[in-house]
PDB file of N, CA and C in Angstrom:
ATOM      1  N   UNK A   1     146.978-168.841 164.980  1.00  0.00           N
ATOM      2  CA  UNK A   1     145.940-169.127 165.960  1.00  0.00           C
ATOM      3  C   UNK A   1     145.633-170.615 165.959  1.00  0.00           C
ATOM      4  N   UNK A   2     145.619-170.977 167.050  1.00  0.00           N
ATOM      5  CA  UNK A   2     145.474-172.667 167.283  1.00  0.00           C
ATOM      6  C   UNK A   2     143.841-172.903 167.265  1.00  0.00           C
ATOM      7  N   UNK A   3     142.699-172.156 166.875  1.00  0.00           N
ATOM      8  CA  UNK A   3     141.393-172.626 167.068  1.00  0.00           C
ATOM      9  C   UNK A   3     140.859-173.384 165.840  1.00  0.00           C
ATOM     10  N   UNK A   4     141.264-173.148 164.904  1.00  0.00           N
ATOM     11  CA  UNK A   4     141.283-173.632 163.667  1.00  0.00           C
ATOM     12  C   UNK A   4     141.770-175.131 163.682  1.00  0.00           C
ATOM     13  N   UNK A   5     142.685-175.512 164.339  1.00  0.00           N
ATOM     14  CA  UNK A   5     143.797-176.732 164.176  1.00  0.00           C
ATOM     15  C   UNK A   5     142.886-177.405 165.482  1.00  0.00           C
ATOM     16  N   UNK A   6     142.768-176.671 166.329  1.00  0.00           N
ATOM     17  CA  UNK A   6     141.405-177.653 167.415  1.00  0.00           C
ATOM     18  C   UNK A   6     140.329-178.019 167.030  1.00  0.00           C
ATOM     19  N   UNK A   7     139.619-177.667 166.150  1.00  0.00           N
ATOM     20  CA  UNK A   7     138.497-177.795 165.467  1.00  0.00           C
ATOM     21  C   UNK A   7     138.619-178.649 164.830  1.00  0.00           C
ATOM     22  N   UNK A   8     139.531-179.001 164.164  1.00  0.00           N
ATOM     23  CA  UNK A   8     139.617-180.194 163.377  1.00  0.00           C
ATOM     24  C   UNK A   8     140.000-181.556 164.122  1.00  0.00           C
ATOM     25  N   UNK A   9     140.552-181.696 164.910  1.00  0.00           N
ATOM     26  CA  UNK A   9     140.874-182.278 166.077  1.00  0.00           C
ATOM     27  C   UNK A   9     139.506-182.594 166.488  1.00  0.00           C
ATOM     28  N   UNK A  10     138.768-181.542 167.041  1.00  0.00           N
ATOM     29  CA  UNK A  10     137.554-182.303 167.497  1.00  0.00           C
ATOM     30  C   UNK A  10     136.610-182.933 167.069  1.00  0.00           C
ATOM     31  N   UNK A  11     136.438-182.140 165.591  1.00  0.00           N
ATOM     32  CA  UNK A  11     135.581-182.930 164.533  1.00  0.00           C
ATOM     33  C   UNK A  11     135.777-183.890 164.067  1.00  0.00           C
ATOM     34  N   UNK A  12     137.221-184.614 163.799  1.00  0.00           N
ATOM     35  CA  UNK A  12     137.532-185.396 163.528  1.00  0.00           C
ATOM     36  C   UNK A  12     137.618-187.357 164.366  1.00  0.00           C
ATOM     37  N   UNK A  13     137.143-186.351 165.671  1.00  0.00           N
ATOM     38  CA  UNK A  13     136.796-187.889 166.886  1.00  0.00           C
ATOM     39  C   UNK A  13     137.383-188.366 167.488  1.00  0.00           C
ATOM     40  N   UNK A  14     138.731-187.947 167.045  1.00  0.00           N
ATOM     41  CA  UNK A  14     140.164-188.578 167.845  1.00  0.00           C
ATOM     42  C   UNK A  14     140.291-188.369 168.961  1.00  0.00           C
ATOM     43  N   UNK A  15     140.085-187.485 169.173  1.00  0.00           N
ATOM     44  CA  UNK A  15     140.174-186.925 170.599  1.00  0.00           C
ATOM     45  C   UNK A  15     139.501-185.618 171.025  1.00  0.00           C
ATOM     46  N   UNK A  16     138.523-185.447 172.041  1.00  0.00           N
ATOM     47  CA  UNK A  16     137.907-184.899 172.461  1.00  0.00           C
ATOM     48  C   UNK A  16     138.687-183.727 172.765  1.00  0.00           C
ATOM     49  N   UNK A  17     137.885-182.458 172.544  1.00  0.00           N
ATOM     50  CA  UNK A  17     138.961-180.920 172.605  1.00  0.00           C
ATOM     51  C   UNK A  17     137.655-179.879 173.406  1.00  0.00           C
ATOM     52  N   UNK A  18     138.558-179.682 174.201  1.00  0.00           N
ATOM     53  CA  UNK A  18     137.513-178.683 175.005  1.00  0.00           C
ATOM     54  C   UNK A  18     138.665-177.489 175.287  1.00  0.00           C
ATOM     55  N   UNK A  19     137.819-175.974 174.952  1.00  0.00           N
ATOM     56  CA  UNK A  19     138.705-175.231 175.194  1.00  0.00           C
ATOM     57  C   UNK A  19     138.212-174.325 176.764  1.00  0.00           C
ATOM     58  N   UNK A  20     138.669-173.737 177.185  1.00  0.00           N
ATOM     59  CA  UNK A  20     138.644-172.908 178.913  1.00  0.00           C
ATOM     60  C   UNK A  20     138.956-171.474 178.596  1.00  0.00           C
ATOM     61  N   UNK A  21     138.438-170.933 178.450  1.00  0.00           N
ATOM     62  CA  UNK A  21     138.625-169.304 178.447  1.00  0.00           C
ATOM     63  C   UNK A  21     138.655-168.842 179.863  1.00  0.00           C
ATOM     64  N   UNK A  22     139.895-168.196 180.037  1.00  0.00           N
ATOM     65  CA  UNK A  22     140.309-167.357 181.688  1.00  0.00           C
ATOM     66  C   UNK A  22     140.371-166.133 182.221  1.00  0.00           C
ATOM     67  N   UNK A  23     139.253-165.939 182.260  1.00  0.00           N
ATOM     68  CA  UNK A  23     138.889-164.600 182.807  1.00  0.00           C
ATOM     69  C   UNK A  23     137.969-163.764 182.393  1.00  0.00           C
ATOM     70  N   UNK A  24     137.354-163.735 181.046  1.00  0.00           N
ATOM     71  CA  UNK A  24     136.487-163.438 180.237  1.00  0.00           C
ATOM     72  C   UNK A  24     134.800-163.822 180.716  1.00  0.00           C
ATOM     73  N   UNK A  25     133.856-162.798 180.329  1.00  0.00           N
ATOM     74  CA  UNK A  25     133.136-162.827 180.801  1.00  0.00           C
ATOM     75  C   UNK A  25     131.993-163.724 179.627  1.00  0.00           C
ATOM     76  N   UNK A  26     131.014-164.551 180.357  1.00  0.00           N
ATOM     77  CA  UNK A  26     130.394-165.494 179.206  1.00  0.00           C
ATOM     78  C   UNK A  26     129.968-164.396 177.885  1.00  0.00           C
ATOM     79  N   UNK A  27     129.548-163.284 177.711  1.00  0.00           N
ATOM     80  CA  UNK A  27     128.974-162.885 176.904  1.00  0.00           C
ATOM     81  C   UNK A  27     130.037-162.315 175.567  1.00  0.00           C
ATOM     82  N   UNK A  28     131.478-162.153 176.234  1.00  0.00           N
ATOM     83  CA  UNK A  28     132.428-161.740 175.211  1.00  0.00           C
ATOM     84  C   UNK A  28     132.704-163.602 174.694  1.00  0.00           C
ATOM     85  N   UNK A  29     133.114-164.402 175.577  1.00  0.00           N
ATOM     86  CA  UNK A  29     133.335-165.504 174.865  1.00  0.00           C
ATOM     87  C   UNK A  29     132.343-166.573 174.164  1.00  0.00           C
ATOM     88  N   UNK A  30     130.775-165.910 174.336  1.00  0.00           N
ATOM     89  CA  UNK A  30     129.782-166.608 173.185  1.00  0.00           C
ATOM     90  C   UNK A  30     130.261-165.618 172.127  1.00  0.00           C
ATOM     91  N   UNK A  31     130.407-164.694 172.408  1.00  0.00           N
ATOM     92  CA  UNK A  31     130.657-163.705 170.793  1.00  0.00           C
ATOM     93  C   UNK A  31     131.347-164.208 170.409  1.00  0.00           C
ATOM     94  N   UNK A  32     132.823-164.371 170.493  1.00  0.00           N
ATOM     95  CA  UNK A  32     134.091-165.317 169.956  1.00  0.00           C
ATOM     96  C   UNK A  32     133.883-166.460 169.981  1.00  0.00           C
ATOM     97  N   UNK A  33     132.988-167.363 170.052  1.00  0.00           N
ATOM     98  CA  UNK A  33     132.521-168.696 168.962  1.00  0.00           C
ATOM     99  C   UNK A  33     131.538-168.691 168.398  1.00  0.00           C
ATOM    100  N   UNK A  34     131.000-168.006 168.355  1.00  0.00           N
ATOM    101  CA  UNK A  34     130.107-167.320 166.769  1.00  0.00           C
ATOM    102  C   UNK A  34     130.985-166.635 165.759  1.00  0.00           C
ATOM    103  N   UNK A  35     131.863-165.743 166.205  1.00  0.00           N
ATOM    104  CA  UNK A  35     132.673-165.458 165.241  1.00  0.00           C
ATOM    105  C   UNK A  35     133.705-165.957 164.412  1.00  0.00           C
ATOM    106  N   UNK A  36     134.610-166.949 165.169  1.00  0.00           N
ATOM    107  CA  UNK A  36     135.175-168.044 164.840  1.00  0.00           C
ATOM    108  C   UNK A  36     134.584-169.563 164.772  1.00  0.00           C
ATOM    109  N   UNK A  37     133.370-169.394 164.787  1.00  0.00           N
ATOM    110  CA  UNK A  37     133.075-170.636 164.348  1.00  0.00           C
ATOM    111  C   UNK A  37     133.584-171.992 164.746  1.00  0.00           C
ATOM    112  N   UNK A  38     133.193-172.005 166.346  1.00  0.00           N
ATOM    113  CA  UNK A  38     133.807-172.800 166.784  1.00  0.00           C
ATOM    114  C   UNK A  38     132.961-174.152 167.154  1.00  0.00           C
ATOM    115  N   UNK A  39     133.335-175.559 166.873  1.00  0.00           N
ATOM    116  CA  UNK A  39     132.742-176.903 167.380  1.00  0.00           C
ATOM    117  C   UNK A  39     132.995-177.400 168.499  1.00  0.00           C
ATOM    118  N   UNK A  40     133.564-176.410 169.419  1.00  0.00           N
ATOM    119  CA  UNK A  40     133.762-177.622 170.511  1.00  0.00           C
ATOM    120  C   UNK A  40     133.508-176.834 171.845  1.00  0.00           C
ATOM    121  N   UNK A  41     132.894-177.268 172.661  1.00  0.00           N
ATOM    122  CA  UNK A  41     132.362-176.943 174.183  1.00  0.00           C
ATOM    123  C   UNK A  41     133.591-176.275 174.805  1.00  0.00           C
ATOM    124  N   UNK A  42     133.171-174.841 175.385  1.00  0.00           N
ATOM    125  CA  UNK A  42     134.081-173.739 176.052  1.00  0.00           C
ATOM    126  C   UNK A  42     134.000-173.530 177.274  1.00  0.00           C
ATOM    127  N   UNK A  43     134.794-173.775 178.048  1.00  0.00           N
ATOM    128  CA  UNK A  43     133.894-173.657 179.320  1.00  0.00           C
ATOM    129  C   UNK A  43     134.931-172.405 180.608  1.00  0.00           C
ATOM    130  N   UNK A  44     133.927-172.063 180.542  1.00  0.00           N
ATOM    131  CA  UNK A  44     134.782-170.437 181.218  1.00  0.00           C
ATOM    132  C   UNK A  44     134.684-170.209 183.014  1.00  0.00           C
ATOM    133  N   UNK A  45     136.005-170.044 182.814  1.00  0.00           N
ATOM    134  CA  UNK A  45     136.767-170.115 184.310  1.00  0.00           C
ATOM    135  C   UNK A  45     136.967-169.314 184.593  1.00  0.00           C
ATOM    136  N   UNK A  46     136.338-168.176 185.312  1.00  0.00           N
ATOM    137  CA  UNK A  46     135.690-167.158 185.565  1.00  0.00           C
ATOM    138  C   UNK A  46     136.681-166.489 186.891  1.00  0.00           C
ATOM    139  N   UNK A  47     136.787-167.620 187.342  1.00  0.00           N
ATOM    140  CA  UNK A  47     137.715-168.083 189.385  1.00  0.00           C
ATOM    141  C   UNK A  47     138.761-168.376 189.490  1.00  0.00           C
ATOM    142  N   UNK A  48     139.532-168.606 187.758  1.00  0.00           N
ATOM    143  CA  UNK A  48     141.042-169.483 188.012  1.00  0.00           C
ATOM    144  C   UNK A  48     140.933-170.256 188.519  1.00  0.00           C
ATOM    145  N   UNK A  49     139.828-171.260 188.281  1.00  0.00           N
ATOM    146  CA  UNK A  49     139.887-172.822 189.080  1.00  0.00           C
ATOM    147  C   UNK A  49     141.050-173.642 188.611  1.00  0.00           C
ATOM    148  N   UNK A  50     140.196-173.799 187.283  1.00  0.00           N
ATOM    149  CA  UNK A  50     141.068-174.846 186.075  1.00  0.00           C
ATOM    150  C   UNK A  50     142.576-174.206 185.555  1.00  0.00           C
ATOM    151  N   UNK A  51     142.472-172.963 185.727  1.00  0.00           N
ATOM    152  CA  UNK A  51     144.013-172.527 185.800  1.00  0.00           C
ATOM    153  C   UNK A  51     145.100-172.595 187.183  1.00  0.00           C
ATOM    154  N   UNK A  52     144.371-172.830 187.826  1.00  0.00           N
ATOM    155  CA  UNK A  52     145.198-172.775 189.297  1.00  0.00           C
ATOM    156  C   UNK A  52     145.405-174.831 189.580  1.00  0.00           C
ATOM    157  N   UNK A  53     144.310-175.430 189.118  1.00  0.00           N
ATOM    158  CA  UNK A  53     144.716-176.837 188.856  1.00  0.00           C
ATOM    159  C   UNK A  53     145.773-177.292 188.365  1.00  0.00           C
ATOM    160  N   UNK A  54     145.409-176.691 186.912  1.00  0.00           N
ATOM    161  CA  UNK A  54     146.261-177.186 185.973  1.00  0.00           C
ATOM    162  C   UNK A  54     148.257-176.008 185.772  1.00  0.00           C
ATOM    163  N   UNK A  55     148.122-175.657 186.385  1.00  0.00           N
ATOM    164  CA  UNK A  55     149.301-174.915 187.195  1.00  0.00           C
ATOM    165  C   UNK A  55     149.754-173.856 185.557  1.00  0.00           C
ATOM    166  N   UNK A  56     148.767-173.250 185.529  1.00  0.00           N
ATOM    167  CA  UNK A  56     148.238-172.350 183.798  1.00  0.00           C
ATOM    168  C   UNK A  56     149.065-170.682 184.325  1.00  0.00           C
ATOM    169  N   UNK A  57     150.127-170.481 183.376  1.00  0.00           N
ATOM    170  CA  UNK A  57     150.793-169.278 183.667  1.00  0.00           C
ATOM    171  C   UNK A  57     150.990-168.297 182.724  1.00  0.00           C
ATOM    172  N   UNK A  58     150.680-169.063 181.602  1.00  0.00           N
ATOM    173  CA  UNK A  58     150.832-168.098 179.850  1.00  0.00           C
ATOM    174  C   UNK A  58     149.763-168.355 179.183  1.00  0.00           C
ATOM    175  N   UNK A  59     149.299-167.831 178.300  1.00  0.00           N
ATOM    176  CA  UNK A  59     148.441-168.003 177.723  1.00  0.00           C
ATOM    177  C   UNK A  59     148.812-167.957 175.659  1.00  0.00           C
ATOM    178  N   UNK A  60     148.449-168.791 174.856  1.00  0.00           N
ATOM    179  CA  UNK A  60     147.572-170.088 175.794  1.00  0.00           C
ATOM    180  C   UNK A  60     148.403-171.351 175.917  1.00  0.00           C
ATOM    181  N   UNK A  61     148.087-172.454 176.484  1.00  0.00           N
ATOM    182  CA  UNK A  61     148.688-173.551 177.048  1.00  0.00           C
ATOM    183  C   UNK A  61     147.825-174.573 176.734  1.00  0.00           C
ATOM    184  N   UNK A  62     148.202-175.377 175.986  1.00  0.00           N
ATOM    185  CA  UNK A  62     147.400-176.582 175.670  1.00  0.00           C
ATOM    186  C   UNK A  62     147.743-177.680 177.109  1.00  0.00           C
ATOM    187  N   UNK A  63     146.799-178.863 177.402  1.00  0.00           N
ATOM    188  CA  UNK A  63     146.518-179.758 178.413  1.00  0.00           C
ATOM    189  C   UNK A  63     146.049-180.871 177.602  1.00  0.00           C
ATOM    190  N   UNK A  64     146.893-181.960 177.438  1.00  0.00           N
ATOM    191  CA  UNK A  64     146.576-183.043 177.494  1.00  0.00           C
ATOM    192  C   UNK A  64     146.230-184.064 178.894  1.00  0.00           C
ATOM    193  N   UNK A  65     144.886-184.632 178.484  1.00  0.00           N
ATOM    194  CA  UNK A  65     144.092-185.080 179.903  1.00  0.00           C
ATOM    195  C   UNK A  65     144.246-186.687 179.417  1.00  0.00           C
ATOM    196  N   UNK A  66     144.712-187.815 180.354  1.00  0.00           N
ATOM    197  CA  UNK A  66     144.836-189.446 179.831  1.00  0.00           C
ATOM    198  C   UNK A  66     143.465-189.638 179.941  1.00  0.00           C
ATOM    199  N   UNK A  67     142.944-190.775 180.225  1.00  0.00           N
ATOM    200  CA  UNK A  67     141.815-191.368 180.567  1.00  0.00           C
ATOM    201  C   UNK A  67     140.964-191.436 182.173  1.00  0.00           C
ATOM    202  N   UNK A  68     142.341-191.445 182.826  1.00  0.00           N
ATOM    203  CA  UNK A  68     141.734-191.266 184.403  1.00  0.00           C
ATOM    204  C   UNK A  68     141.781-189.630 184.773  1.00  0.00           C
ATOM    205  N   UNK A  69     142.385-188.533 183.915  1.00  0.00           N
ATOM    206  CA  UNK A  69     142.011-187.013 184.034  1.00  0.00           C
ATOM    207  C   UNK A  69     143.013-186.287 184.583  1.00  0.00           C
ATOM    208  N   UNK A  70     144.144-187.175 184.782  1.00  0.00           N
ATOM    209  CA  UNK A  70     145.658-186.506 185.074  1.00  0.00           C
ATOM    210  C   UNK A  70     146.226-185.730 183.900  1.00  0.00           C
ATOM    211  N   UNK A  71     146.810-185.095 184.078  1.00  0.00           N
ATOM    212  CA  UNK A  71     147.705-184.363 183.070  1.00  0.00           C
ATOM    213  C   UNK A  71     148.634-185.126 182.748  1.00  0.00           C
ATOM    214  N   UNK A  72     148.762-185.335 181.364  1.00  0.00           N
ATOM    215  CA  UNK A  72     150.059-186.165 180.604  1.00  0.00           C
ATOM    216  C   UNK A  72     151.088-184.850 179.709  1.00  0.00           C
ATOM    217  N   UNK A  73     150.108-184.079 179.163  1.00  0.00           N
ATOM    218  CA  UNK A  73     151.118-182.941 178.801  1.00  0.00           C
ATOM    219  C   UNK A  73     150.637-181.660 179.137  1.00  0.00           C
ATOM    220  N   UNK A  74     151.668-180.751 179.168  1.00  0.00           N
ATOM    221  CA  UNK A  74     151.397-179.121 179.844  1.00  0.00           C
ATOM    222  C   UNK A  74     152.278-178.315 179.476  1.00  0.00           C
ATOM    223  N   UNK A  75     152.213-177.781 178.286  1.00  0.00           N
ATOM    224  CA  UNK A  75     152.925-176.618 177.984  1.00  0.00           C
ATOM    225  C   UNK A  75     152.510-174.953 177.266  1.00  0.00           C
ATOM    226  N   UNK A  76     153.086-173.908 177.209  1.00  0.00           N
ATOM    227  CA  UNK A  76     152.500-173.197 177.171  1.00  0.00           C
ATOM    228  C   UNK A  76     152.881-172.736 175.608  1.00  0.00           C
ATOM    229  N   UNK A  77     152.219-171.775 175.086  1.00  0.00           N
ATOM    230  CA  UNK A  77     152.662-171.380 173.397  1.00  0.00           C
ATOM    231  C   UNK A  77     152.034-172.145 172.430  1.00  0.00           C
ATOM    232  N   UNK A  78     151.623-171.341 171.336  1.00  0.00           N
ATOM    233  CA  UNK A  78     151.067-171.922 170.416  1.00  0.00           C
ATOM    234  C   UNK A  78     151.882-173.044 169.755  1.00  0.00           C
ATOM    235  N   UNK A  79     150.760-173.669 169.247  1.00  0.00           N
ATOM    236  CA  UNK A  79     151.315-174.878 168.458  1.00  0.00           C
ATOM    237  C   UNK A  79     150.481-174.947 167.186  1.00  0.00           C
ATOM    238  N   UNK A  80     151.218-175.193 165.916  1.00  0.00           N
ATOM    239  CA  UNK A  80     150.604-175.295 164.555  1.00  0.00           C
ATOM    240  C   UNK A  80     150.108-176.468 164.653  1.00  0.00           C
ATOM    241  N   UNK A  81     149.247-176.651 163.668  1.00  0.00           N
ATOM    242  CA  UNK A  81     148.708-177.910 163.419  1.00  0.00           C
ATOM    243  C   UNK A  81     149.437-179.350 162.981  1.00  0.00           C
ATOM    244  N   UNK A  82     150.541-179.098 162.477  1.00  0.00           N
ATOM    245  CA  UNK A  82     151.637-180.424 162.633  1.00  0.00           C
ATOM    246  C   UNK A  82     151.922-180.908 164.011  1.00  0.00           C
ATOM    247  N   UNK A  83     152.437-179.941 164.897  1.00  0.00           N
ATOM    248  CA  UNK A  83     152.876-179.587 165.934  1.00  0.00           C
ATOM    249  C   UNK A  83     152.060-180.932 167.012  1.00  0.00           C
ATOM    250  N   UNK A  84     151.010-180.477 166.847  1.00  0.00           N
ATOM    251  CA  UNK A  84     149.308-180.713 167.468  1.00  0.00           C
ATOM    252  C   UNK A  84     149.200-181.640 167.134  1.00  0.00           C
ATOM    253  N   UNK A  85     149.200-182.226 165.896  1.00  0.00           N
ATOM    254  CA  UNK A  85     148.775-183.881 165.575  1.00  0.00           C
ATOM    255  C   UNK A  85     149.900-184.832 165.914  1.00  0.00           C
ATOM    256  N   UNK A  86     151.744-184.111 166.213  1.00  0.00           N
ATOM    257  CA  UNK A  86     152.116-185.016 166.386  1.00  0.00           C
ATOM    258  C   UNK A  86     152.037-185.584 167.965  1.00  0.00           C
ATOM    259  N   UNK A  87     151.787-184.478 168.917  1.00  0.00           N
ATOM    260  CA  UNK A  87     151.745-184.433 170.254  1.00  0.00           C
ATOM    261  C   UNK A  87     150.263-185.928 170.086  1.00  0.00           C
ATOM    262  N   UNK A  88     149.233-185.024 169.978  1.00  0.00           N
ATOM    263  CA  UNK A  88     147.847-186.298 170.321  1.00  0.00           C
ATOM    264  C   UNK A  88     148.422-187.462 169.283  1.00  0.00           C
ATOM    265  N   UNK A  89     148.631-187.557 168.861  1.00  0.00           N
ATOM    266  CA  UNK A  89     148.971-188.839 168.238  1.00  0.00           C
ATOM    267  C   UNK A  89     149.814-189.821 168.956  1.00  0.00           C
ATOM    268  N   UNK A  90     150.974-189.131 169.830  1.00  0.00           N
ATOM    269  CA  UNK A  90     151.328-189.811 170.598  1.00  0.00           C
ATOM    270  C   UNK A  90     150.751-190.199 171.732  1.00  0.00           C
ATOM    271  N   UNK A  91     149.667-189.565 172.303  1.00  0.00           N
ATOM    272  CA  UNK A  91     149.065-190.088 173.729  1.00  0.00           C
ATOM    273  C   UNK A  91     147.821-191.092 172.660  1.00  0.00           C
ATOM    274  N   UNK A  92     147.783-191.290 171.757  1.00  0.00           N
ATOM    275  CA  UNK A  92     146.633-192.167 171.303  1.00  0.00           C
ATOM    276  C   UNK A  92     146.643-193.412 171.924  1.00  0.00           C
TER     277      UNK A  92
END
């Protein structure tokens, strides 16, 4: 599970991590960051906005966003935490 390896990511300052839950209704996904213990702002896409933007077909799919809010990376499948630090490390 990649929520663990985001969390540290976000806590750590490097780079800002926001996760999007798709399709879920707010009250199941406040339960699942109380339960997992999560630090970083969730924001639930209720409409397939941010999935129909970001052209989102598997789940889950990490999104790297540059500075002006384009997509620099987009792929789908988990990624371990090596995986993860070497990707953001390169858009640093």
């Amino acid at each position: 599970m990649e929520f663990p390896s985001l969390n540290k990511v976000n806590l750590s300052g490097d780079m800002p991590v926001v996760a999007v839950n798709i399709g879920a209704d707010k009250d199941t996904v406040e339960k699942y960051i109380k339960k997992n213990n999560l630090n970083m702002p969730v924001v639930i896409d209720t409409n397939f906005e941010l999935a129909g933007a970001f052209e989102i077909r598997f789940f889950p799919t990490n999104v790297i966003l540059d500075k002006t809010g384009a997509a620099v990376y987009n792929q789908a499948g988990v990624l371990d935490e090596e995986s993860l630090n070497k990707i953001i490390d390169s858009y640093k």
